[in-house]
N, C-alpha and C. Protein backbone atom coordinates (compact mmCIF):
# COMPACT_ATOMS: atom_id res chain seq x y z
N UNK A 1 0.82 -1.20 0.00
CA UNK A 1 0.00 0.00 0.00
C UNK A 1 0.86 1.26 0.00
N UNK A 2 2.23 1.17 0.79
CA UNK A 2 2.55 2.60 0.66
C UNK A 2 3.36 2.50 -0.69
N UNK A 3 3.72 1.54 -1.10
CA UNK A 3 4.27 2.09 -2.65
C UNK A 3 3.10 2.74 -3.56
N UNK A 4 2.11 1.96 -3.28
CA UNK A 4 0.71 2.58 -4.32
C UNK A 4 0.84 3.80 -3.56
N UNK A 5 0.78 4.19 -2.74
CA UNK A 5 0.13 5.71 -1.88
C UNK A 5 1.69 6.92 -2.80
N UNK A 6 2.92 6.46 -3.04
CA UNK A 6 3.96 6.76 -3.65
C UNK A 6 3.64 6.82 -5.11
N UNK A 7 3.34 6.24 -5.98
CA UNK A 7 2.94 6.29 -6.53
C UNK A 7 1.76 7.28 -7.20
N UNK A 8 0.54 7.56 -6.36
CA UNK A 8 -0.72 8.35 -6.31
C UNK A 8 -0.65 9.78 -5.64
N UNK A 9 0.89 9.66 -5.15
CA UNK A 9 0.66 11.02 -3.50
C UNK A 9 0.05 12.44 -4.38
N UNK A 10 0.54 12.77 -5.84
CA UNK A 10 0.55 13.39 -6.39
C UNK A 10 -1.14 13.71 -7.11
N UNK A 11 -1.62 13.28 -7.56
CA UNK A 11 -2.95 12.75 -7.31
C UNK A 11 -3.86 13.23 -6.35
N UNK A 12 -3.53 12.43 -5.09
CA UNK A 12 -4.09 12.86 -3.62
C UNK A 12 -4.41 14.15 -3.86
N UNK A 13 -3.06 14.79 -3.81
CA UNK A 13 -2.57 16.26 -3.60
C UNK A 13 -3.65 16.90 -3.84
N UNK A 14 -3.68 16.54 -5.22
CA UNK A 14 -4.72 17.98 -6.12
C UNK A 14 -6.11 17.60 -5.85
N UNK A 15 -6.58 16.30 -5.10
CA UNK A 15 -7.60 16.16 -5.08
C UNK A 15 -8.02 17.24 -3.78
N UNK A 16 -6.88 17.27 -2.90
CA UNK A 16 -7.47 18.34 -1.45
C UNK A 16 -7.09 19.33 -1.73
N UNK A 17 -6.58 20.07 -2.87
CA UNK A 17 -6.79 21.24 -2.97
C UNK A 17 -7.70 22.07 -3.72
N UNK A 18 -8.05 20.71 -4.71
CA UNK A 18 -9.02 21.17 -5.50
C UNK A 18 -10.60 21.16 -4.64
N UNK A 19 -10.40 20.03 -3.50
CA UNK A 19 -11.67 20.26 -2.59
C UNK A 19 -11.55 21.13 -2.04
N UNK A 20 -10.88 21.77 -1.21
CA UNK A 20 -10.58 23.23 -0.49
C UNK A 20 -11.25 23.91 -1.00
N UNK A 21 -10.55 24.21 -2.15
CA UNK A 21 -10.96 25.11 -3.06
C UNK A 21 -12.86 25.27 -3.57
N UNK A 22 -13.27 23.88 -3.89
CA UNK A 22 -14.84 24.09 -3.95
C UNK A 22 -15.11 23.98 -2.32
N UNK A 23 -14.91 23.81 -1.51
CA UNK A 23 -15.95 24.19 -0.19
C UNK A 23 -15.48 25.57 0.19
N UNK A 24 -14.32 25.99 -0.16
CA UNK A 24 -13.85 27.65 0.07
C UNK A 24 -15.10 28.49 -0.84
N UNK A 25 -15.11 27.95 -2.52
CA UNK A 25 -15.87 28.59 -3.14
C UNK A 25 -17.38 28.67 -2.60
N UNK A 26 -18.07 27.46 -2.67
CA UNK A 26 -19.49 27.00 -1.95
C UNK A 26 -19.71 28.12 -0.80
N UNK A 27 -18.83 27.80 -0.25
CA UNK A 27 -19.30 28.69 1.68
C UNK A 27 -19.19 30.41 0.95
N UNK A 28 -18.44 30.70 0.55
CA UNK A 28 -18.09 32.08 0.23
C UNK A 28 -18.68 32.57 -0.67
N UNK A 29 -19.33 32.43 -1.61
CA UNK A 29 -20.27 32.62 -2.52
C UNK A 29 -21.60 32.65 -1.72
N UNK A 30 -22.25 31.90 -0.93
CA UNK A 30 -23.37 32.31 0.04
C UNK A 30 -22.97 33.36 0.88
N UNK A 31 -22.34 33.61 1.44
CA UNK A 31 -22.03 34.43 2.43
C UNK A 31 -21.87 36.23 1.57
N UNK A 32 -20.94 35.91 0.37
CA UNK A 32 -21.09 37.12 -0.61
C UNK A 32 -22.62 37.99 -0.75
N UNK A 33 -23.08 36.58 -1.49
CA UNK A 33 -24.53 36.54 -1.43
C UNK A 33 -25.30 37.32 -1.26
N UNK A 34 -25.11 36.95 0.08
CA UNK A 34 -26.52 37.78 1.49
C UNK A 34 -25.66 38.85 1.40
N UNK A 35 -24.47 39.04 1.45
CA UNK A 35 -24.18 40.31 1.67
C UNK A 35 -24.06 41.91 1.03
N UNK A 36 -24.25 40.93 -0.36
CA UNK A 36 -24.91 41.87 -1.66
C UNK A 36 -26.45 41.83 -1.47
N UNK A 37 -26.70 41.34 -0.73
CA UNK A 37 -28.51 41.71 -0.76
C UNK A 37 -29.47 40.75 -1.54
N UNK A 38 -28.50 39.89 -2.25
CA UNK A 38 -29.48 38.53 -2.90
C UNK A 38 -30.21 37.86 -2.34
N UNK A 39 -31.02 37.62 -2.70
CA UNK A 39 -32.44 36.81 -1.77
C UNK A 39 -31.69 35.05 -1.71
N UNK A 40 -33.00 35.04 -0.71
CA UNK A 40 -32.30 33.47 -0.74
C UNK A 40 -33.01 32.52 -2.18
N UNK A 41 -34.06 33.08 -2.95
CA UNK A 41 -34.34 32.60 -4.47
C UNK A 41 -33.41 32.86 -5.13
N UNK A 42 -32.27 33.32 -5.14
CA UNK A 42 -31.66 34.07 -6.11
C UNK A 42 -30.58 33.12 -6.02
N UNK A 43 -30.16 33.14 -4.86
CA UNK A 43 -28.90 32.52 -4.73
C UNK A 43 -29.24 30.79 -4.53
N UNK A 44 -30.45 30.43 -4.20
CA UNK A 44 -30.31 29.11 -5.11
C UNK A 44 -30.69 28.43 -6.30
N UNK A 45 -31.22 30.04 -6.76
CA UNK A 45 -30.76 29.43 -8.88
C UNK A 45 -29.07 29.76 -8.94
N UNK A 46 -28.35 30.42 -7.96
CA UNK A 46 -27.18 30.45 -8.23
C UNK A 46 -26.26 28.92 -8.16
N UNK A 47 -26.62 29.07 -7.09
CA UNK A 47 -25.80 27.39 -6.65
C UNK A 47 -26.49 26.57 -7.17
N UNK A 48 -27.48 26.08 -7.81
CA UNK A 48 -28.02 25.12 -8.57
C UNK A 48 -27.01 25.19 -9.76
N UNK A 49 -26.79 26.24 -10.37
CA UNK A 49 -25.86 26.04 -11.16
C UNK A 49 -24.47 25.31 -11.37
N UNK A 50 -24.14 24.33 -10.25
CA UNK A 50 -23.19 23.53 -10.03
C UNK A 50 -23.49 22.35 -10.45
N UNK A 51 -24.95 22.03 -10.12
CA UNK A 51 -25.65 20.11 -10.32
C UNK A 51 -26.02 20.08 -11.72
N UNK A 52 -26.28 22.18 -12.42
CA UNK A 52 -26.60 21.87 -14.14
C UNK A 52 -25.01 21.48 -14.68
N UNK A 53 -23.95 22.21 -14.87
CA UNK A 53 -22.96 21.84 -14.92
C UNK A 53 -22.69 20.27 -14.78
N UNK A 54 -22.93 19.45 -13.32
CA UNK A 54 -22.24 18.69 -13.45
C UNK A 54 -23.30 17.43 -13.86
N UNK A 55 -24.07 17.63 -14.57
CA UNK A 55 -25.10 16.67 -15.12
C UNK A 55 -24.53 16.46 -16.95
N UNK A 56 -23.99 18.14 -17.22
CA UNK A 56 -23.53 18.30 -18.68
C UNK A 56 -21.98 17.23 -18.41
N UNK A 57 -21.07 17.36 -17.26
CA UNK A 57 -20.10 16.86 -17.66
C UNK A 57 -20.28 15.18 -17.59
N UNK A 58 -21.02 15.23 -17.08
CA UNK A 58 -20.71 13.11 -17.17
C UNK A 58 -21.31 12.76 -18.31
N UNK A 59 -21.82 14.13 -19.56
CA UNK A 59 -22.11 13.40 -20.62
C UNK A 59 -20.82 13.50 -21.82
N UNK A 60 -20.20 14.97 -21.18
CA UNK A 60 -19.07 14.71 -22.14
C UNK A 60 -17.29 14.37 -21.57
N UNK A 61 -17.14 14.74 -20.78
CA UNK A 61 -15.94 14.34 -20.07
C UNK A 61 -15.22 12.79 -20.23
N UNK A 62 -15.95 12.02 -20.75
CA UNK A 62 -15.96 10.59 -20.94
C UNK A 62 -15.19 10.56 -22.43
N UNK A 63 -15.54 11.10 -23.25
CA UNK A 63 -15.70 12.00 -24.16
C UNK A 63 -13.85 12.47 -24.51
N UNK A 64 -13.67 13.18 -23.90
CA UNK A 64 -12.42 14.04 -23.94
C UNK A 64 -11.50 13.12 -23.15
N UNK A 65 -11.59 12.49 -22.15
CA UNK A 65 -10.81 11.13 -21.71
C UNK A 65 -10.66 10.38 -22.70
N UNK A 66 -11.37 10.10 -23.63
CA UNK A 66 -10.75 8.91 -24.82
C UNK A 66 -10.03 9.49 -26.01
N UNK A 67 -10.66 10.60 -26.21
CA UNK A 67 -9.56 11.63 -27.35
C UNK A 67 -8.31 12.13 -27.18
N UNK A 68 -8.21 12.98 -25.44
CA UNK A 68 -7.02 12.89 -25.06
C UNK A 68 -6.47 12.94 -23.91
N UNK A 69 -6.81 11.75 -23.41
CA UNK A 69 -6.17 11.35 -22.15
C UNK A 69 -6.73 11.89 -20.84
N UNK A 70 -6.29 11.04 -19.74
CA UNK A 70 -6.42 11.77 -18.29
C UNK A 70 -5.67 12.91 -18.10
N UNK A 71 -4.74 13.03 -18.14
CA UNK A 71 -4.00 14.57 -18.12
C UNK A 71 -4.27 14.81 -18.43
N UNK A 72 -4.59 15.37 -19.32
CA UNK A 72 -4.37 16.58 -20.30
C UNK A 72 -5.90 17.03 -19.71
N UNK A 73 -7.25 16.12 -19.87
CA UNK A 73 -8.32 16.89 -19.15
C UNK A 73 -8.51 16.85 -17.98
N UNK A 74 -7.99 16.63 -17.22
CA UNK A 74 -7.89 16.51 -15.74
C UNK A 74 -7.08 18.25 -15.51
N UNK A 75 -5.94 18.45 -16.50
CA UNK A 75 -5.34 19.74 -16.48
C UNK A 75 -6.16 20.61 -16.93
N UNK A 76 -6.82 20.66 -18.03
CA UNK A 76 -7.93 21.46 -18.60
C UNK A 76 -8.81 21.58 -17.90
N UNK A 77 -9.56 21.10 -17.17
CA UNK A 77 -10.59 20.97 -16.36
C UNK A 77 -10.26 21.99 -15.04
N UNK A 78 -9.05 21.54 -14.12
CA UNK A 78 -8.77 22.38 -13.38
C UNK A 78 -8.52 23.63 -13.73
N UNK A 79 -7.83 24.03 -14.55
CA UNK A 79 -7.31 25.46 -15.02
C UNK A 79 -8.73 25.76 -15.68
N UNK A 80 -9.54 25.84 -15.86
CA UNK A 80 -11.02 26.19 -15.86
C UNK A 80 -11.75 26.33 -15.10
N UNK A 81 -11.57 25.78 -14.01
CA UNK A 81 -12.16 25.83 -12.55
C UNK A 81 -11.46 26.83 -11.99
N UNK A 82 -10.26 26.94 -12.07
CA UNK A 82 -9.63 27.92 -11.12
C UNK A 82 -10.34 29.37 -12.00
N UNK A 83 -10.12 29.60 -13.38
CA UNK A 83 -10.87 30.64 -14.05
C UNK A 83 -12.22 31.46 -13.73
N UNK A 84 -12.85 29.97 -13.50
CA UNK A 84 -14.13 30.22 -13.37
C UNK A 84 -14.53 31.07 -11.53
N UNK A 85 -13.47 30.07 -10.33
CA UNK A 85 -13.88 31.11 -9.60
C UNK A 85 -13.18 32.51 -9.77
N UNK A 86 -12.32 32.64 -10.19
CA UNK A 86 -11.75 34.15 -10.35
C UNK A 86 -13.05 35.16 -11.10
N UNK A 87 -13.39 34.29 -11.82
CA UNK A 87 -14.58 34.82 -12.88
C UNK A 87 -15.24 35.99 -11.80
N UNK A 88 -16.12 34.97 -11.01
CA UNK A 88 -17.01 34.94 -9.81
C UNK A 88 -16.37 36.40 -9.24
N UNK A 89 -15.69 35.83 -8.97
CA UNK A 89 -14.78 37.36 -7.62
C UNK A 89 -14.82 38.45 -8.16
N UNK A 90 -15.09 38.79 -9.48
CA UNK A 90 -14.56 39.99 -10.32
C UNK A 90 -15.71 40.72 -10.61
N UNK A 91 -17.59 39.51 -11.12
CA UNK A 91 -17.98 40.02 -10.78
C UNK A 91 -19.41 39.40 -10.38
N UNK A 92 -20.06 40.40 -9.99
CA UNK A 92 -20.88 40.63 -9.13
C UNK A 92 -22.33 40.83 -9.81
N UNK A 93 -22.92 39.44 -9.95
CA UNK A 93 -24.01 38.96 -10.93
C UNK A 93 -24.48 38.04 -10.50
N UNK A 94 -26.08 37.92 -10.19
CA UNK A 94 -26.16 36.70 -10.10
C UNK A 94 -26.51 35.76 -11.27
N UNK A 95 -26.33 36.25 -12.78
CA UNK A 95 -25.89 35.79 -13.99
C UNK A 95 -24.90 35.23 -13.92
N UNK A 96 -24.02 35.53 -13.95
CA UNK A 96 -22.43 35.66 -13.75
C UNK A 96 -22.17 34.25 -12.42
N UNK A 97 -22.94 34.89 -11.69
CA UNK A 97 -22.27 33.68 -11.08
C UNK A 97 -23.07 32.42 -10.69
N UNK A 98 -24.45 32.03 -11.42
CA UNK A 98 -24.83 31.08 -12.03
C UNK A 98 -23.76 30.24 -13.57
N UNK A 99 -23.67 31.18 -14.00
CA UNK A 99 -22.46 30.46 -15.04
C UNK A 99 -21.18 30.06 -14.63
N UNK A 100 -20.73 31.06 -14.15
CA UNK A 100 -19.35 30.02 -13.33
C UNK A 100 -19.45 29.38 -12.20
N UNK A 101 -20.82 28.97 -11.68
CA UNK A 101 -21.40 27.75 -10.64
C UNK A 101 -21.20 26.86 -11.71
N UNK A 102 -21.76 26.72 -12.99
CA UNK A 102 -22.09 25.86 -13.61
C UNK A 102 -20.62 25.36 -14.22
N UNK A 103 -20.07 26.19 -14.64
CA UNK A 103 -18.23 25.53 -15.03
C UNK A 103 -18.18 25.25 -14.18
N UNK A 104 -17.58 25.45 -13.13
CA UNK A 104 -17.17 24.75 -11.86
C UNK A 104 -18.11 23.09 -11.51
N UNK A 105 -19.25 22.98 -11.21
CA UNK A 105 -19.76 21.93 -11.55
C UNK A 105 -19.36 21.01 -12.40
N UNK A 106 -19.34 21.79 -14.03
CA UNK A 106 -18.73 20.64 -14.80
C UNK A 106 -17.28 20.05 -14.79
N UNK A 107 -16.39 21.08 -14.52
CA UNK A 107 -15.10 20.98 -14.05
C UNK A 107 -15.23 20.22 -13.30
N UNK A 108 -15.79 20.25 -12.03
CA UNK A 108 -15.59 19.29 -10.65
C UNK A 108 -16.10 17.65 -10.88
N UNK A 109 -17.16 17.32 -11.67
CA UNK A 109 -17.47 16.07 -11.86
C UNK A 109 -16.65 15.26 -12.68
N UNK A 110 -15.99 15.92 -13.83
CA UNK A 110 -14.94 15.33 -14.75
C UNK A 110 -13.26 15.13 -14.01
N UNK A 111 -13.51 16.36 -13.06
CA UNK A 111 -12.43 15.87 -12.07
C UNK A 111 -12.52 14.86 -11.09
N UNK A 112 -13.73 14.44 -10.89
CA UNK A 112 -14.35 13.49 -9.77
C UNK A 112 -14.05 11.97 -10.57
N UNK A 113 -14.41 11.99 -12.25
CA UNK A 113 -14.89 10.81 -12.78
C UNK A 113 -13.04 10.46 -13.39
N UNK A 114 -12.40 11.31 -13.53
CA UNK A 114 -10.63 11.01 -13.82
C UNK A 114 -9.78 11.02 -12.47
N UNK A 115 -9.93 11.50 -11.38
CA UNK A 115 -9.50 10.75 -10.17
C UNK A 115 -9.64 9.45 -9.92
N UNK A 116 -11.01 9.02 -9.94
CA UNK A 116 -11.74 8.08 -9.66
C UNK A 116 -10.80 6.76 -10.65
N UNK A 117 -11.04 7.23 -11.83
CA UNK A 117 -10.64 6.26 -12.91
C UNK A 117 -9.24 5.59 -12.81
N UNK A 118 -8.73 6.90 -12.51
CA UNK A 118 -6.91 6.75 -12.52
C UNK A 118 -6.53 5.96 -10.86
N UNK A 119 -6.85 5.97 -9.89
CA UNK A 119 -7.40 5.01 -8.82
C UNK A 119 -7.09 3.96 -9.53
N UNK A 120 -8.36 3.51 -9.82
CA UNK A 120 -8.69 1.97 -10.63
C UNK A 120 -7.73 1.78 -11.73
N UNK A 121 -7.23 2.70 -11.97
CA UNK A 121 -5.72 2.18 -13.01
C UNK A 121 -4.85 1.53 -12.30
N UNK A 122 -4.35 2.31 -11.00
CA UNK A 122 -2.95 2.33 -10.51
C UNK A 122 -3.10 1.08 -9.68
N UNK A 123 -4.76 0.73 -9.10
CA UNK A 123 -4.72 -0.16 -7.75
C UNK A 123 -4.99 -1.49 -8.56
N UNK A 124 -4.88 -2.71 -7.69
CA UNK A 124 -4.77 -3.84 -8.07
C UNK A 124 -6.40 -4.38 -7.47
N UNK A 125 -6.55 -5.30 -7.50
CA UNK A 125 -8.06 -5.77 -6.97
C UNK A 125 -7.84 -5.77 -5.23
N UNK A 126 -6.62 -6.25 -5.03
CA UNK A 126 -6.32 -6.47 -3.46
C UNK A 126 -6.37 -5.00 -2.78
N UNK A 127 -5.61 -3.62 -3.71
CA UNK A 127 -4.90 -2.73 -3.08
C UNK A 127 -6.60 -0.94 -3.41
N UNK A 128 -7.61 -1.60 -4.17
CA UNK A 128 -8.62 -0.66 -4.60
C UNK A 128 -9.06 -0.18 -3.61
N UNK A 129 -10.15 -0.68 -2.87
CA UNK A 129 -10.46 -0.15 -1.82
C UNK A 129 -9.82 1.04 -0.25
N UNK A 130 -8.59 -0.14 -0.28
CA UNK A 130 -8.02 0.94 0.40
C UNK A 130 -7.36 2.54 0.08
N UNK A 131 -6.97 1.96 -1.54
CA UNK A 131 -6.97 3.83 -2.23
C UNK A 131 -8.25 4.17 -2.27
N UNK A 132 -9.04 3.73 -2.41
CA UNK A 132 -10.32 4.82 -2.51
C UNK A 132 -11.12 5.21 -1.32
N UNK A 133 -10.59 4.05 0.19
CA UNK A 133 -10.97 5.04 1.16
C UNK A 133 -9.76 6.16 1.66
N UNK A 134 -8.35 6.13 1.02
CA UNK A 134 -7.47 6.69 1.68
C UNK A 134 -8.30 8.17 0.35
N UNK A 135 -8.63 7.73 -0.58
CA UNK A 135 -9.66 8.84 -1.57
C UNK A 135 -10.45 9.76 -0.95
N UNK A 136 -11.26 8.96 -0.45
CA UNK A 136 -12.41 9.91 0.14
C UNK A 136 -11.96 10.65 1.38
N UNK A 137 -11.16 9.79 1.99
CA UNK A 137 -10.22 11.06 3.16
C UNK A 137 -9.86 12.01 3.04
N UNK A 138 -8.92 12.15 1.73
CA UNK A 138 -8.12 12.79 1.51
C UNK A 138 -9.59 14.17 0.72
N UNK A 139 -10.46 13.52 0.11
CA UNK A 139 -11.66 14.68 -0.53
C UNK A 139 -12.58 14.92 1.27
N UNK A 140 -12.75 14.77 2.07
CA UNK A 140 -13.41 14.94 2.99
C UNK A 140 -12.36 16.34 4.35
N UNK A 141 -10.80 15.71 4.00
CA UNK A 141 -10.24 16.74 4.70
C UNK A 141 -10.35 17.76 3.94
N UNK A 142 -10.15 18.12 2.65
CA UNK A 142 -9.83 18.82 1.77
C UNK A 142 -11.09 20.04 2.15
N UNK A 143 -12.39 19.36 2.14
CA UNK A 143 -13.91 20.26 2.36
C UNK A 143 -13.56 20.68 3.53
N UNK A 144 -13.04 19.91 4.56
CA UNK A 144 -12.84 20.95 5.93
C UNK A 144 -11.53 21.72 6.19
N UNK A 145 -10.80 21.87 5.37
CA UNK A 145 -9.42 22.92 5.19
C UNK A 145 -10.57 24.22 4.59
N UNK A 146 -11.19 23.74 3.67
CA UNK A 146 -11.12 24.98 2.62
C UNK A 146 -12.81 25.41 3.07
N UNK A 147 -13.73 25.11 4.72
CA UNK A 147 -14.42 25.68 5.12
C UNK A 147 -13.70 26.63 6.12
N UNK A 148 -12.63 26.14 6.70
CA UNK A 148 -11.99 26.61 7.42
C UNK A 148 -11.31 27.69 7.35
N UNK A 149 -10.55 27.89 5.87
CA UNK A 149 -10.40 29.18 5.18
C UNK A 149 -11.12 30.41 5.45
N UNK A 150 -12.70 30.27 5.32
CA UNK A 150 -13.58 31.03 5.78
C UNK A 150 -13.35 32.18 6.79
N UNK A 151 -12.52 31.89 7.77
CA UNK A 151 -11.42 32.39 8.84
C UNK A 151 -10.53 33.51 8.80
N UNK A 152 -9.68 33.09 7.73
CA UNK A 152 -8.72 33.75 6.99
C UNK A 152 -8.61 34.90 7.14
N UNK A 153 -9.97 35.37 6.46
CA UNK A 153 -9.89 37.12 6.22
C UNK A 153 -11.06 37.55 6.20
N UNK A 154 -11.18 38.48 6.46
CA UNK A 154 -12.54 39.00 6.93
C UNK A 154 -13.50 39.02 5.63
C-alpha cells in the first residue's frame, strides 16, 4: 500500500486542494450573497448552477478522456475551474455567477470521474479499496481545510 500511496501522493494532492478550493468557493459565494442583498431565491438558482454543470459533464468528459487522455483533461478541467472562480470574484451577478457555478460543476465532476478512474488504473483488486478510502479522506479533509479558510480574512 505505501508504494501505491507513492505512486498516487501526487494525485491525492490535487484532489485536497481542489476540494478546499470548492468548499472555500461553496461557503463564500453564500455568504457574498446575502451580503450583496441577494435573496435566498436568487442565490439558489445560483448554486443550482453547479448540479446543471455537473449533469452536462458526465455526458461529455468521458468524451475528452478517450480523445485525449487523463492529463491533459484533468489539467484542462482544473485550469477552468480555477478561471471560473476568479470569474465569480470579479464580478458581481447573479448571472455571472450562475455560469461560473455551472463551469465549476462541470469541471468538478470530470475531475471526480478522472480521479476516480486513474485510482482503478494504478490499484490492483487487493490494493482498490483501500486507495479509494485513503480517496475519500483525503476529498473529505480537503472540504474541511477549505471551510476553514472562511477564517482567513474577513
Amino acid at each position: 500500500m505505501v508504494a501505491l500511496l507513492k505512486t498516487t501522493w501526487a494525485l491525492l494532492l490535487g484532489v485536497a486542494l481542489i476540494m478546499a478550493g470548492n468548499a472555500l468557493q461553496g461557503s463564500l459565494l453564500g455568504l457574498r450573497g446575502s451580503l450583496e442583498g441577494f435573496s435566498s431565491t436568487v442565490m439558489g438558482f445560483v448554486m443550482s448552477g453547479y448540479y446543471v454543470g455537473f449533469l452536462l459533464s458526465s455526458l461529455l468528459t468521458p468524451k475528452g478522456v478517450r480523445s485525449v487522455g487523463h492529463v491533459r483533461v484533468f489539467a484542462a478541467l482544473a485550469a477552468l475551474a480555477a478561471a471560473s472562480i476568479l470569474t465569480a470574484s470579479i464580478y458581481v451577478s447573479p448571472s455571472v455567477w450562475f455560469a461560473t457555478r455551472a463551469v465549476t460543476g462541470f469541471c468538478y465532476a470530470g475531475l471526480y470521474v478522472i480521479a476516480e478512474s486513474w485510482i482503478n488504473d494504478r490499484s490492483t483488486n487487493e490494493t482498490r479499496g483501500q486507495l479509494l478510502s485513503v480517496y475519500m479522506l483525503v476529498q473529505f479533509a480537503g472540504l474541511i481545510v477549505g471551510q476553514g479558510l472562511l477564517n482567513a480574512a474577513d
